[in-house]
C-alpha atoms as a PDB file:
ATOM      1  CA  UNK A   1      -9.939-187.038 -59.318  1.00  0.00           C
ATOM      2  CA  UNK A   2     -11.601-190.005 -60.245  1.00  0.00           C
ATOM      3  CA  UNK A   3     -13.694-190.710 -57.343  1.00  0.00           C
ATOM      4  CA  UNK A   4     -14.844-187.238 -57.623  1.00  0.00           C
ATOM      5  CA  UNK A   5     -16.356-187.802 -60.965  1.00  0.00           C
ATOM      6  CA  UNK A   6     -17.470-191.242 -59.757  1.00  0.00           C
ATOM      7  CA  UNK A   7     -19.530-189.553 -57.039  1.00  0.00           C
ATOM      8  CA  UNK A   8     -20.921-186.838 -59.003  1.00  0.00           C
ATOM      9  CA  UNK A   9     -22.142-189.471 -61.527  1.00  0.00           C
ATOM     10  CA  UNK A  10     -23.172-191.637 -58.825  1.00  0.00           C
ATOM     11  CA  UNK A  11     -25.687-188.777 -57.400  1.00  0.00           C
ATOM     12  CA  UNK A  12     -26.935-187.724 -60.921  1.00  0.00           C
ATOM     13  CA  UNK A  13     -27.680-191.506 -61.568  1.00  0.00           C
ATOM     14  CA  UNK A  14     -29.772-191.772 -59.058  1.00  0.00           C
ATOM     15  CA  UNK A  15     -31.822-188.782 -60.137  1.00  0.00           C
ATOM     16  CA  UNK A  16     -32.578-189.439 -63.422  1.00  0.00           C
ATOM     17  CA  UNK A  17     -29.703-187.132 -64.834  1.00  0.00           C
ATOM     18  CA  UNK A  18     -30.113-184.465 -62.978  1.00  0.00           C
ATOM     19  CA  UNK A  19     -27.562-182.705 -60.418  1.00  0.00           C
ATOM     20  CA  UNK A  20     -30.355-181.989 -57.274  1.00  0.00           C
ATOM     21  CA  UNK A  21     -28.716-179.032 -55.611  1.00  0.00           C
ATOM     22  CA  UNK A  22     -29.500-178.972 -51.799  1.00  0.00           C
ATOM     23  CA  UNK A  23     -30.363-175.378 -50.468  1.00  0.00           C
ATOM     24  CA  UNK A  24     -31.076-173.257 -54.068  1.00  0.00           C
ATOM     25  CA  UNK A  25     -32.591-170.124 -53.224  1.00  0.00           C
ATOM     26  CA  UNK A  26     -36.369-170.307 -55.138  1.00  0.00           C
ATOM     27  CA  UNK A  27     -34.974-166.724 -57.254  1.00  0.00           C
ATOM     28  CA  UNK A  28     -32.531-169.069 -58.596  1.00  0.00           C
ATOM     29  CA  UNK A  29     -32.582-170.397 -62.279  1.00  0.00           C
ATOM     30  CA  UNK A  30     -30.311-172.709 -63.392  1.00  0.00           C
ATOM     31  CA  UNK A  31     -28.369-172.187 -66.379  1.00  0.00           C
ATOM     32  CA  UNK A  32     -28.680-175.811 -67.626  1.00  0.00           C
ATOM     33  CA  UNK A  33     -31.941-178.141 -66.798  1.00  0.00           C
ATOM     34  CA  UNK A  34     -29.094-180.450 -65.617  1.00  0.00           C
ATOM     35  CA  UNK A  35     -29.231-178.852 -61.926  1.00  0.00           C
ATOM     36  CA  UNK A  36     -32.447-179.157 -60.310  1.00  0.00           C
ATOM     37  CA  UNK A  37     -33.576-178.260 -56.747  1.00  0.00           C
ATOM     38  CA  UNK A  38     -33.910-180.796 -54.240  1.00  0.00           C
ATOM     39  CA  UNK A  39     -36.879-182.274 -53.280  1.00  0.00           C
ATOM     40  CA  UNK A  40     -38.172-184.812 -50.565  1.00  0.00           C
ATOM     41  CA  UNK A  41     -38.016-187.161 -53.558  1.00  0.00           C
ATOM     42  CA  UNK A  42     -34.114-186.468 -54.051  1.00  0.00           C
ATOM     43  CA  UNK A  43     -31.669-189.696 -53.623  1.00  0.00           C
ATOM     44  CA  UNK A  44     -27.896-189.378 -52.121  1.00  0.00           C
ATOM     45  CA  UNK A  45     -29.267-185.762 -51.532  1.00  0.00           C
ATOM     46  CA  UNK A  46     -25.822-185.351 -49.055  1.00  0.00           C
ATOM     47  CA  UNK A  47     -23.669-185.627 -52.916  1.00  0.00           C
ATOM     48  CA  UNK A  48     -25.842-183.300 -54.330  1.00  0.00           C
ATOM     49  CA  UNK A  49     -24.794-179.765 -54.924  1.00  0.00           C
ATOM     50  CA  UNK A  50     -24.981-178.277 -51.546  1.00  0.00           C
ATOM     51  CA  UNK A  51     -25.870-174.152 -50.619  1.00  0.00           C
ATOM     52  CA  UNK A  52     -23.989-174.599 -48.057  1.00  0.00           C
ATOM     53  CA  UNK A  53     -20.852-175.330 -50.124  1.00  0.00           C
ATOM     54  CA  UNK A  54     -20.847-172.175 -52.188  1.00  0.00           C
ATOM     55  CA  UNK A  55     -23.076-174.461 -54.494  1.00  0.00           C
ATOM     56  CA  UNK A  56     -20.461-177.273 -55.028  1.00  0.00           C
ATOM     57  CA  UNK A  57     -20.710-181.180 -53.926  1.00  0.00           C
ATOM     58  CA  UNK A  58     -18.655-183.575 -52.051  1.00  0.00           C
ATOM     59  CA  UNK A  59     -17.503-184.847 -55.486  1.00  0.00           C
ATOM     60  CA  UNK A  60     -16.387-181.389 -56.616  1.00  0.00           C
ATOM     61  CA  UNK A  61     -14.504-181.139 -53.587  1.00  0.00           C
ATOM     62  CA  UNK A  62     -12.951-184.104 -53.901  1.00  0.00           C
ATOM     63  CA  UNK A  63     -12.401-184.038 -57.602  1.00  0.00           C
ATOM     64  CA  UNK A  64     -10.536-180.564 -56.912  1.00  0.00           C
ATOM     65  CA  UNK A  65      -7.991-181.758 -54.266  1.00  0.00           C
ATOM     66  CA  UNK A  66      -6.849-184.683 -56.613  1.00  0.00           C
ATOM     67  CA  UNK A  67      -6.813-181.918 -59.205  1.00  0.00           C
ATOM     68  CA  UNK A  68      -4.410-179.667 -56.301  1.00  0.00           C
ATOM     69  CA  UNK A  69      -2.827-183.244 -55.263  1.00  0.00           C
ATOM     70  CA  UNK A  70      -1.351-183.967 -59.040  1.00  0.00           C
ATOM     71  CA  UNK A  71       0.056-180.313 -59.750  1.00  0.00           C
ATOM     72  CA  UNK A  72       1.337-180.435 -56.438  1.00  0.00           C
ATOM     73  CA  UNK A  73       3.394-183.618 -57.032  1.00  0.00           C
ATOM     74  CA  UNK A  74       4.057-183.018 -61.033  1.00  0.00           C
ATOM     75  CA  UNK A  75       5.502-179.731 -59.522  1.00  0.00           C
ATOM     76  CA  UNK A  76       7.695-181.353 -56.780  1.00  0.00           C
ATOM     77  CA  UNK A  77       9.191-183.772 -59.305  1.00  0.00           C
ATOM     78  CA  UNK A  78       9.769-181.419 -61.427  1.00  0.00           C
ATOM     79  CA  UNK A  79      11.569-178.934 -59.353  1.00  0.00           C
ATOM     80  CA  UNK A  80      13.060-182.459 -57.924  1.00  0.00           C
ATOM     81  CA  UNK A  81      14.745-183.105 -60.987  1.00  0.00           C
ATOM     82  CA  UNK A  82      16.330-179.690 -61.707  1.00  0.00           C
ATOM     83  CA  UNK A  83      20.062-179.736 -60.374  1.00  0.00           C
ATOM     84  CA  UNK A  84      21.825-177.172 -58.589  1.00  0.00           C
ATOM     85  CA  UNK A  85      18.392-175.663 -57.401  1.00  0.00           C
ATOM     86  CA  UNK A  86      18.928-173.309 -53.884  1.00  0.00           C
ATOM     87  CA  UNK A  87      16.352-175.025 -52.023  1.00  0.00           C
ATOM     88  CA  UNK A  88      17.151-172.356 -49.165  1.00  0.00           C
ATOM     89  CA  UNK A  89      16.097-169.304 -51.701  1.00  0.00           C
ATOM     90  CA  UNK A  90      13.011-171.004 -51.642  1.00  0.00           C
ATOM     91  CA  UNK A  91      12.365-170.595 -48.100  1.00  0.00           C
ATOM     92  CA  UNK A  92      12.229-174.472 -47.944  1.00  0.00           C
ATOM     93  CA  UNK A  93      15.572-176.421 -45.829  1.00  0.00           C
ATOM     94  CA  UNK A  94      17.477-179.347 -47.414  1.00  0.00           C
ATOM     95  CA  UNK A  95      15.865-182.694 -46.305  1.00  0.00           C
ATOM     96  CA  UNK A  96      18.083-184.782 -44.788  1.00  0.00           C
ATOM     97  CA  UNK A  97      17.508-188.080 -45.638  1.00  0.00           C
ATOM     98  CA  UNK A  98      20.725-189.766 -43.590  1.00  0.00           C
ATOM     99  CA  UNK A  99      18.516-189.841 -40.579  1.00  0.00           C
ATOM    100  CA  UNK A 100      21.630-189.110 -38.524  1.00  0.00           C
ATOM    101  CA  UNK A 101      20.932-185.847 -36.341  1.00  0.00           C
ATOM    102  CA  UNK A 102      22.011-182.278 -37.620  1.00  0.00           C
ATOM    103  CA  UNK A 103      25.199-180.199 -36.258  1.00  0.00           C
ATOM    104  CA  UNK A 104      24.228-176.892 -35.146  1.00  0.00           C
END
């Protein structure tokens, strides 16, 4: 998640504070003066907000797969730690972790 912020900061650095978005339809109007279309003048314009990306950047994108990536493994542990929990009821087989091969 961090690296997503770090990116989205990195590309509103380098334009002054503003998000460029890459692709924004001219009918558009931004609710905040923090997004701003992109110009020839526009730095890192391939973070920016892109059209193309249902209006989202890289850094979104990557800030929302850490975001997926931590509930994902809080949620393992977590069902992990519960004991007695019928890992076959949830459509999910028993690891084997003796590495020796299975019986049929």
């Amino acid at each position: 998640m961090l690296c997503g912020l770090m990116l989205n900061a990195l590309v509103t650095e380098a334009n002054a504070g503003t998000m460029p978005v890459v692709g924004m339809p001219s009918t558009l109007h931004p609710a905040s003066p923090v997004w701003q279309a992109a110009t020839s003048e526009t730095h890192l314009a391939f973070l920016a907000d892109q059209a193309w990306l249902g209006l989202f950047s890289i850094g979104d994108l990557v800030l929302l797969s850490g975001g997926v990536l931590i509930v994902a493994i809080c949620l393992r542990r977590t069902l992990k730690m519960k004991s007695g929990l019928d890992w076959r009821r949830l459509g999910c087989p028993p690891r084997d972790t003796t590495g020796l091969p299975r019986e049929a």
